[in-house]
PDB file of N, CA and C in Angstrom:
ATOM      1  N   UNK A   1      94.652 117.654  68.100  1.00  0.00           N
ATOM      2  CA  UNK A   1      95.825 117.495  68.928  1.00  0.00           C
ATOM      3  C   UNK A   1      95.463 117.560  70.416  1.00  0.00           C
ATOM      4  N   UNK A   2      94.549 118.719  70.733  1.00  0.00           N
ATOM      5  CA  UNK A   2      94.271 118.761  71.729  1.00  0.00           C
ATOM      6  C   UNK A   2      93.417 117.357  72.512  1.00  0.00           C
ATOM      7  N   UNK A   3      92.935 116.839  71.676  1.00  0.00           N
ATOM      8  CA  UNK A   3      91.981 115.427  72.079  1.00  0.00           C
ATOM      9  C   UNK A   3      92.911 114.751  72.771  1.00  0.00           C
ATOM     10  N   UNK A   4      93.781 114.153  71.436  1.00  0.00           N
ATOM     11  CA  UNK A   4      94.921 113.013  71.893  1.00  0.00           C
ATOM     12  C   UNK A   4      95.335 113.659  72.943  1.00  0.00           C
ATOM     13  N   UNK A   5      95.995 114.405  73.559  1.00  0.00           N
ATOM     14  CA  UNK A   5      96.325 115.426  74.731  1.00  0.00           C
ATOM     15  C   UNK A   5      95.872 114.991  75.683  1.00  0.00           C
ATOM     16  N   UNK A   6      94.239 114.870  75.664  1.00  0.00           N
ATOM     17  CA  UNK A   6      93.523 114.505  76.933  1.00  0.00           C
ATOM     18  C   UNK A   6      93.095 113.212  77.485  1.00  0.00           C
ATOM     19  N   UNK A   7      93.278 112.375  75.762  1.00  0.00           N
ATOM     20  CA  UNK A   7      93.123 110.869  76.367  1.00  0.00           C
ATOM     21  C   UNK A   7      94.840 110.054  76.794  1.00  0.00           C
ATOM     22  N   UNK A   8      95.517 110.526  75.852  1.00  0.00           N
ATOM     23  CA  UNK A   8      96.888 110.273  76.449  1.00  0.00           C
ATOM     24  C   UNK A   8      96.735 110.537  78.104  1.00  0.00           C
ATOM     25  N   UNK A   9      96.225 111.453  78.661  1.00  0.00           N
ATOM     26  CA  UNK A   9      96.662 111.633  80.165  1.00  0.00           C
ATOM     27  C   UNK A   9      95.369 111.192  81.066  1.00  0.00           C
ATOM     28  N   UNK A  10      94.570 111.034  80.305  1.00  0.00           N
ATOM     29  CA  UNK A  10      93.260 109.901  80.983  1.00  0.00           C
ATOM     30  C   UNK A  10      93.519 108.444  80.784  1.00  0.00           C
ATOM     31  N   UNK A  11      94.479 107.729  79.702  1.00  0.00           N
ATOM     32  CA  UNK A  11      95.010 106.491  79.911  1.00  0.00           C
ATOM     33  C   UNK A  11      96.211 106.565  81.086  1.00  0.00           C
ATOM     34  N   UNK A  12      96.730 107.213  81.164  1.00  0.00           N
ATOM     35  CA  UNK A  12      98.141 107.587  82.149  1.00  0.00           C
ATOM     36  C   UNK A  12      97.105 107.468  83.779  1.00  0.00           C
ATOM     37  N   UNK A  13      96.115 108.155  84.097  1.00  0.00           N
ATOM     38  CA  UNK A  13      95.305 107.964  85.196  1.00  0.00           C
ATOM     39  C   UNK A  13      94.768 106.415  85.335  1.00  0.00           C
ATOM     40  N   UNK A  14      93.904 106.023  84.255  1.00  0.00           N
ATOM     41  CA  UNK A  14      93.533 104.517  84.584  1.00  0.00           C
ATOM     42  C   UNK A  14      94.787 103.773  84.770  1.00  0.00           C
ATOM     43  N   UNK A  15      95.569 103.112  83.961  1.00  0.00           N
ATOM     44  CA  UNK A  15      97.010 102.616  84.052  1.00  0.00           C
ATOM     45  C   UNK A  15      97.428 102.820  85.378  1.00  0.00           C
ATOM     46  N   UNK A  16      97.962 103.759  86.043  1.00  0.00           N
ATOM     47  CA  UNK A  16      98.210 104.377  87.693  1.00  0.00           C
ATOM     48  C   UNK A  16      97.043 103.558  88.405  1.00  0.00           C
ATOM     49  N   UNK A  17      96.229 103.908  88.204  1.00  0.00           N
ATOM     50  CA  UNK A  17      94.896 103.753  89.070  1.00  0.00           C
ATOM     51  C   UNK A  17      94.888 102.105  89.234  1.00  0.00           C
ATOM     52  N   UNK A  18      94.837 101.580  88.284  1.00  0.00           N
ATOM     53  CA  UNK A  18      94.785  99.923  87.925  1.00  0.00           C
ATOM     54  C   UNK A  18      95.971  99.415  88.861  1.00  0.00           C
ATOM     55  N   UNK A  19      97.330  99.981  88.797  1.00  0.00           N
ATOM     56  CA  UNK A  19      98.303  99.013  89.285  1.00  0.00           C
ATOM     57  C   UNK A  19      98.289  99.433  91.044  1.00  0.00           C
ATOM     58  N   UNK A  20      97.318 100.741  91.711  1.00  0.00           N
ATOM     59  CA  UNK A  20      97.412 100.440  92.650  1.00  0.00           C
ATOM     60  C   UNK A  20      96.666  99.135  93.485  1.00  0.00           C
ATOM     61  N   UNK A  21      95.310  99.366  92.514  1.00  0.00           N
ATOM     62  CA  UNK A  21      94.249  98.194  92.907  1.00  0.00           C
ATOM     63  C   UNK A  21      94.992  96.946  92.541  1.00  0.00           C
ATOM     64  N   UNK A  22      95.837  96.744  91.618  1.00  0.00           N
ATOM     65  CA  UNK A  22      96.288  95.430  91.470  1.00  0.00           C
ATOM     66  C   UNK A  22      97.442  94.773  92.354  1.00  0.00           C
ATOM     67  N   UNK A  23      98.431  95.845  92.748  1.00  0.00           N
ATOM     68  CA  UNK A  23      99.592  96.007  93.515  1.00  0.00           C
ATOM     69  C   UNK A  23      99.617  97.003  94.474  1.00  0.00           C
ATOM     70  N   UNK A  24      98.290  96.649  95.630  1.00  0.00           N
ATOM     71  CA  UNK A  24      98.521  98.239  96.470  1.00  0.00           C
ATOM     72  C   UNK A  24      99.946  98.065  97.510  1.00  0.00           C
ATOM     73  N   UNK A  25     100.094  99.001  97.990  1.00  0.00           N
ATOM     74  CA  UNK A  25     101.607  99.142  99.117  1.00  0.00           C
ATOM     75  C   UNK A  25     101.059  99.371 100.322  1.00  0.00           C
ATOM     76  N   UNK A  26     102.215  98.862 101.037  1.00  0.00           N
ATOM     77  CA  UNK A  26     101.108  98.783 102.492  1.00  0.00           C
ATOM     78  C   UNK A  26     101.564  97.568 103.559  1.00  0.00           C
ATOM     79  N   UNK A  27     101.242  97.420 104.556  1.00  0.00           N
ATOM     80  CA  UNK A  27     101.884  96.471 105.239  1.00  0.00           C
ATOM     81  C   UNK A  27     100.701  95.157 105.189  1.00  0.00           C
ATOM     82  N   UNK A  28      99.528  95.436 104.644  1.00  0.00           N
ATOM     83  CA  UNK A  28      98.804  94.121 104.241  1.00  0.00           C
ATOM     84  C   UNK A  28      98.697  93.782 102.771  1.00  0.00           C
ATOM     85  N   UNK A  29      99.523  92.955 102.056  1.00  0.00           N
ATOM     86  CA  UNK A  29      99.668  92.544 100.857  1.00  0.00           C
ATOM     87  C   UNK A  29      98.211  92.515 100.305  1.00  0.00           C
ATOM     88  N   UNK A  30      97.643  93.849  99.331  1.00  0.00           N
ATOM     89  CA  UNK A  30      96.084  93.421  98.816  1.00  0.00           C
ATOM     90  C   UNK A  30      95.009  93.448  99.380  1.00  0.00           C
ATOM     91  N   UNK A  31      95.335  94.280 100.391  1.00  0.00           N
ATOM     92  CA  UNK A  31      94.270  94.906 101.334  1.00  0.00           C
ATOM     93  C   UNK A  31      95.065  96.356 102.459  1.00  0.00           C
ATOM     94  N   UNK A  32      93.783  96.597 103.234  1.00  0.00           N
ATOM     95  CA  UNK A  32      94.408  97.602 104.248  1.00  0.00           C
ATOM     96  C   UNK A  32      94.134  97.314 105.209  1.00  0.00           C
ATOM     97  N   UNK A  33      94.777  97.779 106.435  1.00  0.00           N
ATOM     98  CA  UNK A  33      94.792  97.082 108.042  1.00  0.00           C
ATOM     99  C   UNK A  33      93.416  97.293 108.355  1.00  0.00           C
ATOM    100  N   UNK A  34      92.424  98.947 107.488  1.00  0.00           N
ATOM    101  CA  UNK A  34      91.248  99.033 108.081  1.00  0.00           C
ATOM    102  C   UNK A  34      90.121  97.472 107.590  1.00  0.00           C
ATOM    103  N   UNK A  35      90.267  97.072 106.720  1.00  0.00           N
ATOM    104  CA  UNK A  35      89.736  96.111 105.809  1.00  0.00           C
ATOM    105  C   UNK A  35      90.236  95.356 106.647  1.00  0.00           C
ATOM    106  N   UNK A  36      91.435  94.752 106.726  1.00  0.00           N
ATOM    107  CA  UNK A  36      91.763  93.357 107.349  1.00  0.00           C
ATOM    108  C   UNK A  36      91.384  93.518 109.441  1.00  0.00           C
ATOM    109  N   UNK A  37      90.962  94.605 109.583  1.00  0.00           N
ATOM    110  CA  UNK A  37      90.569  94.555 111.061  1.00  0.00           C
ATOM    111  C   UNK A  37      88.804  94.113 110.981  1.00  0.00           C
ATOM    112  N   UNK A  38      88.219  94.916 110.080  1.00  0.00           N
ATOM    113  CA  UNK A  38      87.048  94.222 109.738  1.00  0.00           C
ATOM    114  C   UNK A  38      86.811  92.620 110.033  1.00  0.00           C
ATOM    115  N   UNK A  39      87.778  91.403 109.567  1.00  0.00           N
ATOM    116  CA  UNK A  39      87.690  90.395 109.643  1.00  0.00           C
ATOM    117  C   UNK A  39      87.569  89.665 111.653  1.00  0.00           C
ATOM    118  N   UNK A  40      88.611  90.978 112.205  1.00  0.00           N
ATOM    119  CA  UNK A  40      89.077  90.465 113.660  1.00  0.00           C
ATOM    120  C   UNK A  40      87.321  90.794 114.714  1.00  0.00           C
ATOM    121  N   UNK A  41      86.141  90.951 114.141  1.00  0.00           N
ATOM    122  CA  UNK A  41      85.366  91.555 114.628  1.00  0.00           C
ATOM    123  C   UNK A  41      84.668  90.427 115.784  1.00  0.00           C
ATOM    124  N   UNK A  42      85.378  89.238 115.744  1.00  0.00           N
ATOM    125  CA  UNK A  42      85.223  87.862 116.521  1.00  0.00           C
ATOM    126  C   UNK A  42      86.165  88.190 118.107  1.00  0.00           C
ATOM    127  N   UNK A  43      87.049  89.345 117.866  1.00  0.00           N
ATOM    128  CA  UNK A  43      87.676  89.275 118.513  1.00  0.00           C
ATOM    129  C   UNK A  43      87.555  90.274 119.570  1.00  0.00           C
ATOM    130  N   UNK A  44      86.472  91.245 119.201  1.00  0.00           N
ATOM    131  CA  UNK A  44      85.960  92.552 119.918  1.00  0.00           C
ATOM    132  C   UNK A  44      86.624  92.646 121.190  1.00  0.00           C
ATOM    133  N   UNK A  45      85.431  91.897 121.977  1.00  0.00           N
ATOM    134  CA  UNK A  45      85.666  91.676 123.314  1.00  0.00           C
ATOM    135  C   UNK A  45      86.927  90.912 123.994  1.00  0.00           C
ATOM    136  N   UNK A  46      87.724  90.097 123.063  1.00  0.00           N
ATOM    137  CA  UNK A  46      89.242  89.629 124.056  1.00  0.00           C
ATOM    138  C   UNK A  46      90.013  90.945 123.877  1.00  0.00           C
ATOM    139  N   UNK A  47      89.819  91.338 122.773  1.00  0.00           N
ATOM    140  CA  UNK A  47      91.076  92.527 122.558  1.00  0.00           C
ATOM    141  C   UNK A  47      90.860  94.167 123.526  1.00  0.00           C
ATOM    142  N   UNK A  48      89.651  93.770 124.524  1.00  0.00           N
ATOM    143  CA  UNK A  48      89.345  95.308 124.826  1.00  0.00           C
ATOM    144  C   UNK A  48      89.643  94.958 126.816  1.00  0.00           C
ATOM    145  N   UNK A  49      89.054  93.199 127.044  1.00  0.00           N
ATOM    146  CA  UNK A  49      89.349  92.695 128.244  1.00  0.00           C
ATOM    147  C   UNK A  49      90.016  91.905 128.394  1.00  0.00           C
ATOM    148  N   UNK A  50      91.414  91.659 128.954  1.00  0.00           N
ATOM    149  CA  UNK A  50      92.500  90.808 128.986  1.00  0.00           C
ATOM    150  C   UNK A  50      91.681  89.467 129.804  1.00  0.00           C
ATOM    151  N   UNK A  51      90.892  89.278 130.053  1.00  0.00           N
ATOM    152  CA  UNK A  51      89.506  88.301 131.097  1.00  0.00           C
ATOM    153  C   UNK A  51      88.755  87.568 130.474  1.00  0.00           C
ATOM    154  N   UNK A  52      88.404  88.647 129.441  1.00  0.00           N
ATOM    155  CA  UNK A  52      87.367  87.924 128.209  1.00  0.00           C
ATOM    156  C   UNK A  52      87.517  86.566 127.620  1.00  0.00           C
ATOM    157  N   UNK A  53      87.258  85.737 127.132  1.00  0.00           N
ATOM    158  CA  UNK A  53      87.404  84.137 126.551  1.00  0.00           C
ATOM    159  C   UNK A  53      87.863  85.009 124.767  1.00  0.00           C
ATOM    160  N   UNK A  54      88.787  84.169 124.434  1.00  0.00           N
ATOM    161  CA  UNK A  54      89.215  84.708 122.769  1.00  0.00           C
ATOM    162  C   UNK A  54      87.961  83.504 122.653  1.00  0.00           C
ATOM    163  N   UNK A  55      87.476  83.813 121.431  1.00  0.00           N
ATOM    164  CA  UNK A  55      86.258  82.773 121.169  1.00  0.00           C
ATOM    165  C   UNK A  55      87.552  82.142 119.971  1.00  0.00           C
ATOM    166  N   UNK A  56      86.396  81.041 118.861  1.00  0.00           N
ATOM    167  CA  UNK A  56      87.484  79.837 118.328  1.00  0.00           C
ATOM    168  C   UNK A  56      87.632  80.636 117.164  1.00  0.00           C
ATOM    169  N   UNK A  57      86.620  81.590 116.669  1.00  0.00           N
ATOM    170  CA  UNK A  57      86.039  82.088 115.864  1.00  0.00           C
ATOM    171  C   UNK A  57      87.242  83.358 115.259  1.00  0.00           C
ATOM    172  N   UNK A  58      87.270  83.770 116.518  1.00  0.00           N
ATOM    173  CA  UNK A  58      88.675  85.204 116.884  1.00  0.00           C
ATOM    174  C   UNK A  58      89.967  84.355 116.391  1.00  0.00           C
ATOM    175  N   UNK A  59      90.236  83.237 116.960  1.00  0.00           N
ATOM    176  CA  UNK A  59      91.726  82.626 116.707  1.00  0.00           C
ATOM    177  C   UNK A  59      91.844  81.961 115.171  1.00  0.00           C
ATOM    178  N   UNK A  60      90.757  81.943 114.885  1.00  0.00           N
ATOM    179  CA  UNK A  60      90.998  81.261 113.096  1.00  0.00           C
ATOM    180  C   UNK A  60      91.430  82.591 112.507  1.00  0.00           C
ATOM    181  N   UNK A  61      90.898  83.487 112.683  1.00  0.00           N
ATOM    182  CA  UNK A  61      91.071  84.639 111.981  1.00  0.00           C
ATOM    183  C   UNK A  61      92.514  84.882 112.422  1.00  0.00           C
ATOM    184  N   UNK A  62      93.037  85.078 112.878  1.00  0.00           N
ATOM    185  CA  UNK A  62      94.522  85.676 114.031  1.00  0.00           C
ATOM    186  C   UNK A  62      95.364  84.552 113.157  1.00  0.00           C
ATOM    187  N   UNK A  63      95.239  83.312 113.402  1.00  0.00           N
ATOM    188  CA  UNK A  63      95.967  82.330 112.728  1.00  0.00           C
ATOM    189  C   UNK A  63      96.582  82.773 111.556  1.00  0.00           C
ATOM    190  N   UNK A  64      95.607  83.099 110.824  1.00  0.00           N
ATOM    191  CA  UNK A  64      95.564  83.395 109.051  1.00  0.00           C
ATOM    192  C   UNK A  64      96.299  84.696 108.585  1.00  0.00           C
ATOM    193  N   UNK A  65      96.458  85.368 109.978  1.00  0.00           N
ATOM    194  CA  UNK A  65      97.432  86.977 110.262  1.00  0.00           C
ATOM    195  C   UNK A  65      98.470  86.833 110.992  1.00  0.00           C
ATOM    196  N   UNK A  66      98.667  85.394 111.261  1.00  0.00           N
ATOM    197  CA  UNK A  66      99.777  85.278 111.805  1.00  0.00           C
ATOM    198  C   UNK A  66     101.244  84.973 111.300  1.00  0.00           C
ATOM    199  N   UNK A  67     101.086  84.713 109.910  1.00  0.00           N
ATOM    200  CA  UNK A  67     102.248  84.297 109.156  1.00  0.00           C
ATOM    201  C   UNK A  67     102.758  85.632 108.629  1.00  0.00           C
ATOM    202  N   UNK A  68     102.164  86.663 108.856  1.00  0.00           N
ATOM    203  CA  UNK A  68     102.344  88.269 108.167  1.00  0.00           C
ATOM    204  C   UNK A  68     102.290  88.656 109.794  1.00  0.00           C
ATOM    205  N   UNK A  69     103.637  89.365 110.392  1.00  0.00           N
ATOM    206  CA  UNK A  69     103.456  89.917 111.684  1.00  0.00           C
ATOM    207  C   UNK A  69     103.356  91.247 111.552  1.00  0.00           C
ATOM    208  N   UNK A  70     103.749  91.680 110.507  1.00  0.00           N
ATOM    209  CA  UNK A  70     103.595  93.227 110.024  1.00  0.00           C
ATOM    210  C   UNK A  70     102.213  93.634 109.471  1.00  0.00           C
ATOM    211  N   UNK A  71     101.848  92.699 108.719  1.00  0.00           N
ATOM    212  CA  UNK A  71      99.943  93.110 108.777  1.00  0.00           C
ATOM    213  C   UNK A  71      99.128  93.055 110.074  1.00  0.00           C
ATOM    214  N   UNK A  72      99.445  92.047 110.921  1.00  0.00           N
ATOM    215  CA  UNK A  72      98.784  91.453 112.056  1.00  0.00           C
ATOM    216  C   UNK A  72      98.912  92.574 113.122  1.00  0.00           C
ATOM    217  N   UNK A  73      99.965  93.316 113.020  1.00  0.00           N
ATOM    218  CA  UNK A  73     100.375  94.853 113.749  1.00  0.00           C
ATOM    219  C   UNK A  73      99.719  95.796 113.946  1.00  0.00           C
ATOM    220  N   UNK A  74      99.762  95.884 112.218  1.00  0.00           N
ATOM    221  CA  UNK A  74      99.090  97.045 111.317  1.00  0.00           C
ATOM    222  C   UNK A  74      97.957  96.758 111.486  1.00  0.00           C
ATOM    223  N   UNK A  75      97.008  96.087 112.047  1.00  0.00           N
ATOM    224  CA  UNK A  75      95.724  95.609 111.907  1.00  0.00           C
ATOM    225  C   UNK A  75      94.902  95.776 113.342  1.00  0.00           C
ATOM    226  N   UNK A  76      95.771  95.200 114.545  1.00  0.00           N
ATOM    227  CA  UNK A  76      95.703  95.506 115.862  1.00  0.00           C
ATOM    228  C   UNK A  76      95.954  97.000 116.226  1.00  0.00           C
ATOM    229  N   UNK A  77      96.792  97.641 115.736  1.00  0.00           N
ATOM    230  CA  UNK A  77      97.296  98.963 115.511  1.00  0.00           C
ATOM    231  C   UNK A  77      96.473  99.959 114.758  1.00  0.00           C
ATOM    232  N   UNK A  78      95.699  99.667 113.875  1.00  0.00           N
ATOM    233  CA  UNK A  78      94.644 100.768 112.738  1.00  0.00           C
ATOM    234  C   UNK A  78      93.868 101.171 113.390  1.00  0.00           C
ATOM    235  N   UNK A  79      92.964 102.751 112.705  1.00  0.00           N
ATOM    236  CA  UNK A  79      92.169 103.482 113.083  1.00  0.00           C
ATOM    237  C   UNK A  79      91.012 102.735 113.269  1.00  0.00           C
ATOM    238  N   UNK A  80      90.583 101.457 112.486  1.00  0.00           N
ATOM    239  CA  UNK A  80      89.524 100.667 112.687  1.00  0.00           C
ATOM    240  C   UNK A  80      89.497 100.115 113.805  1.00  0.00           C
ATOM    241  N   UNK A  81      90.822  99.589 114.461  1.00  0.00           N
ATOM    242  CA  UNK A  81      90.636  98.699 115.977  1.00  0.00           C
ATOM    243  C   UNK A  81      90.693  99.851 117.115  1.00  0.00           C
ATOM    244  N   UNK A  82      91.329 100.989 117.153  1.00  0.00           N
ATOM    245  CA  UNK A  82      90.892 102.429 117.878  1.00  0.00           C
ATOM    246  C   UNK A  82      89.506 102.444 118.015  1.00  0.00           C
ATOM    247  N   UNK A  83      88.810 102.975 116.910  1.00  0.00           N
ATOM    248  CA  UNK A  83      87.485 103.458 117.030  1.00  0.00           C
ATOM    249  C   UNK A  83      86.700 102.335 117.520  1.00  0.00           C
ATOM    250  N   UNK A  84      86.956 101.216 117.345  1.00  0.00           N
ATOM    251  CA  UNK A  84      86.125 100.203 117.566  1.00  0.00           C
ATOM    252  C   UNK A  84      86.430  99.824 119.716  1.00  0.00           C
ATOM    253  N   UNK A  85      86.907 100.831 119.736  1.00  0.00           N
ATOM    254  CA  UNK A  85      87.359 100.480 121.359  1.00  0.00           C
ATOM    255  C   UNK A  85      88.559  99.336 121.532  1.00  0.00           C
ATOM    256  N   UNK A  86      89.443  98.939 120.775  1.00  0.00           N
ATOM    257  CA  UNK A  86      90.359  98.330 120.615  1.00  0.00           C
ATOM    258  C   UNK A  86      91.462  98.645 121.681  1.00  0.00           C
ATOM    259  N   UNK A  87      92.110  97.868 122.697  1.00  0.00           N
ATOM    260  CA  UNK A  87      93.604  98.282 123.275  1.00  0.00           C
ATOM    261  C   UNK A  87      94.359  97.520 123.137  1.00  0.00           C
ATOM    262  N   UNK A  88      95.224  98.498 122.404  1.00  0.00           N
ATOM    263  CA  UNK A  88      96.327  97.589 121.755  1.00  0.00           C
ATOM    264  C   UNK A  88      97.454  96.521 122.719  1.00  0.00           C
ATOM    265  N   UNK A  89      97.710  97.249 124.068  1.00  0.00           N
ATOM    266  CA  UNK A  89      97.776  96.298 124.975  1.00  0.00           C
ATOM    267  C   UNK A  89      97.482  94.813 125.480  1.00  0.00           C
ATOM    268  N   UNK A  90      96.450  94.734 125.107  1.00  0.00           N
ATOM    269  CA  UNK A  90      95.660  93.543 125.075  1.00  0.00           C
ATOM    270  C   UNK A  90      95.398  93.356 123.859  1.00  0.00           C
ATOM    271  N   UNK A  91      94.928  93.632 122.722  1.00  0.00           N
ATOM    272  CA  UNK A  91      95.008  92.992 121.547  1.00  0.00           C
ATOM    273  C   UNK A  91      96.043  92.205 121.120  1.00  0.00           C
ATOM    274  N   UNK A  92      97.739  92.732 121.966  1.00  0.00           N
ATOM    275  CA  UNK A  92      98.445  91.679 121.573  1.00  0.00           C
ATOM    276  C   UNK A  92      98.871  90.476 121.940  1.00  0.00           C
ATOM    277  N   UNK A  93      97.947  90.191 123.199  1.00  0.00           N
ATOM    278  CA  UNK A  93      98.130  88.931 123.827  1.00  0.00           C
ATOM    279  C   UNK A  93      97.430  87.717 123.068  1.00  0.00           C
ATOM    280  N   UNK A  94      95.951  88.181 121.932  1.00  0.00           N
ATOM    281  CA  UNK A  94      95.624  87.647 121.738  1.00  0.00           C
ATOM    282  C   UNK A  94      96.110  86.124 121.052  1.00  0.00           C
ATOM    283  N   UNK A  95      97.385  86.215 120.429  1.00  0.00           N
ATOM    284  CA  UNK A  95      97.587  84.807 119.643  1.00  0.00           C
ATOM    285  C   UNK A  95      98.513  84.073 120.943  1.00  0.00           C
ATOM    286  N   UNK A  96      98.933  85.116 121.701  1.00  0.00           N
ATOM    287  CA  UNK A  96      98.919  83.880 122.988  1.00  0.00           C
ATOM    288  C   UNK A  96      98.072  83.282 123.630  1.00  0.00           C
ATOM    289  N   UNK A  97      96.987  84.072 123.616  1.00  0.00           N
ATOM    290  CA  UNK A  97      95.704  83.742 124.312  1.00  0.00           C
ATOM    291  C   UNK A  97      94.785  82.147 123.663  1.00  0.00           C
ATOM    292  N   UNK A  98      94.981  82.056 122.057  1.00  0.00           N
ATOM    293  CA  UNK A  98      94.779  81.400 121.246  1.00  0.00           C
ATOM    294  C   UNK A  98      95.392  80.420 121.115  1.00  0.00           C
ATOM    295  N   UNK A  99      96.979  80.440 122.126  1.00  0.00           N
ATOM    296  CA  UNK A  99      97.977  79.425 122.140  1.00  0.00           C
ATOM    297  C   UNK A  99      98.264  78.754 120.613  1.00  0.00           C
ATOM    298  N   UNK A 100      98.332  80.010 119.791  1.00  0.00           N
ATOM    299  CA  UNK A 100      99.582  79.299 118.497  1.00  0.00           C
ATOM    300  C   UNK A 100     100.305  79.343 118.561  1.00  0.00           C
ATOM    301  N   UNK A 101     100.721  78.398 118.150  1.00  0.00           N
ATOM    302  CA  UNK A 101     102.317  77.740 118.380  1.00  0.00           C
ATOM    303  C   UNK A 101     102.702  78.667 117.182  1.00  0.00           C
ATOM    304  N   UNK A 102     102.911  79.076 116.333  1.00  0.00           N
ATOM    305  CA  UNK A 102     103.780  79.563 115.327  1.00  0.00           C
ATOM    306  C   UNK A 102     103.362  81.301 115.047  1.00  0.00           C
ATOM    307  N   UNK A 103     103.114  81.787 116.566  1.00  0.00           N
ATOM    308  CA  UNK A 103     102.477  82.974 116.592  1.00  0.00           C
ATOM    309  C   UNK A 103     104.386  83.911 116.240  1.00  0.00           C
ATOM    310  N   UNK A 104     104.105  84.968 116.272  1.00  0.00           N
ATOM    311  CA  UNK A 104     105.785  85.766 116.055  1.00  0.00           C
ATOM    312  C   UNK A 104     106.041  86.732 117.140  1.00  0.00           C
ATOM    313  N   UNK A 105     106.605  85.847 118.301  1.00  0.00           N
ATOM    314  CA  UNK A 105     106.854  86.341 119.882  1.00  0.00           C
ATOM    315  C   UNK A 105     107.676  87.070 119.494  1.00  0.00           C
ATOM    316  N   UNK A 106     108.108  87.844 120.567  1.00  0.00           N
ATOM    317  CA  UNK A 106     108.986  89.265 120.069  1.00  0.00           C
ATOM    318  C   UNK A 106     108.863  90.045 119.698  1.00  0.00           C
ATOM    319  N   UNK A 107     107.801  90.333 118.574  1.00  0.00           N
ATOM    320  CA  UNK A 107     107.612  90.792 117.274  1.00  0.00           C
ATOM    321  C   UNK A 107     107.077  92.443 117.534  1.00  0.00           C
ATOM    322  N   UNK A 108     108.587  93.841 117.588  1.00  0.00           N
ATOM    323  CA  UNK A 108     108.081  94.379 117.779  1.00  0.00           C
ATOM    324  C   UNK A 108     106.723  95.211 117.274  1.00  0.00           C
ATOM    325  N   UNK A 109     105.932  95.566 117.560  1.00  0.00           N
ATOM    326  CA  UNK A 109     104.730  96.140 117.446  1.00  0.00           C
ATOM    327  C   UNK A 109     103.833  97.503 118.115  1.00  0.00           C
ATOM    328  N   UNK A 110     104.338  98.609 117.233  1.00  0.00           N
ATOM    329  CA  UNK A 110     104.641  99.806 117.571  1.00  0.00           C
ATOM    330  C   UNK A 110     105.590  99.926 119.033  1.00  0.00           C
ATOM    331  N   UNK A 111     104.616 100.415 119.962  1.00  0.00           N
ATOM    332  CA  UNK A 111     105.171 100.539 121.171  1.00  0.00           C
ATOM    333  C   UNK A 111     104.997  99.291 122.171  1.00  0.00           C
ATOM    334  N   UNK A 112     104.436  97.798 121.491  1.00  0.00           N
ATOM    335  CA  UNK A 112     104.340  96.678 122.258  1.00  0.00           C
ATOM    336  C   UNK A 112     105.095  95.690 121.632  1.00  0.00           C
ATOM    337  N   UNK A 113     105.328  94.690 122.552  1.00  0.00           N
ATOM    338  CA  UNK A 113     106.259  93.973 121.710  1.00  0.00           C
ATOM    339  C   UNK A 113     105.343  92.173 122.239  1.00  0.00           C
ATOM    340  N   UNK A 114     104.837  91.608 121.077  1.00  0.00           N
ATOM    341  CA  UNK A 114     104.526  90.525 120.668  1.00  0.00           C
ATOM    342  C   UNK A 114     104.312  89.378 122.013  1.00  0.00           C
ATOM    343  N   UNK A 115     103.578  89.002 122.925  1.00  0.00           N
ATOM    344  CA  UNK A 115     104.337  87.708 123.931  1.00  0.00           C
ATOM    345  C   UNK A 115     104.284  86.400 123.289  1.00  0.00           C
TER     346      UNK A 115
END
């Protein structure tokens, strides 16, 4: 009895465990802002000097975060773009900087709001 006991609640852990990896929560659908800032690493230097050139490299990536303004936030906003010398100030000019047209102006973002 006691067995079944323990695998009953070791299937109950995998099961849990599985549907976060399959369905995690979060403002990046299937990833995390630290993971999806990883990708912006093209973008180092525009996001730290409002002067800097966004390279083409930075704006493909931004593009592809631009249809999600709440990941794209969460991403400019994470402990990964902090530590990495990130200001969020200037990180959010970037998809203007990139001049997309279908960037999400307005879009508040913590304490900045989108140009």
């Amino acid at each position: 009895m006691k067995k079944q006991y323990y695998l009953c609640i070791l299937a109950l852990i995998i099961w849990i465990t599985s549907l976060s990896v399959v369905h995690p929560a979060g403002e990046c659908p299937g990833s995390t802002p630290d993971k999806e800032a990883l990708k912006l690493i093209p973008c180092q230097s525009a996001a730290r000097n409002s002067t800097a050139p966004v390279s083409s490299s930075c704006c493909t990536q931004v593009e592809k975060m631009e249809h999600d303004p709440k990941c794209l936030c969460a991403v400019l906003l994470s402990n990964m773009a902090k530590r990495s010398g990130v200001k969020p100030e200037i990180a959010i000019t970037i998809p203007k900087r990139c001049d997309l047209a279908d960037r999400p102006v307005g879009y508040q973002c913590g304490a900045y709001t989108l140009p």
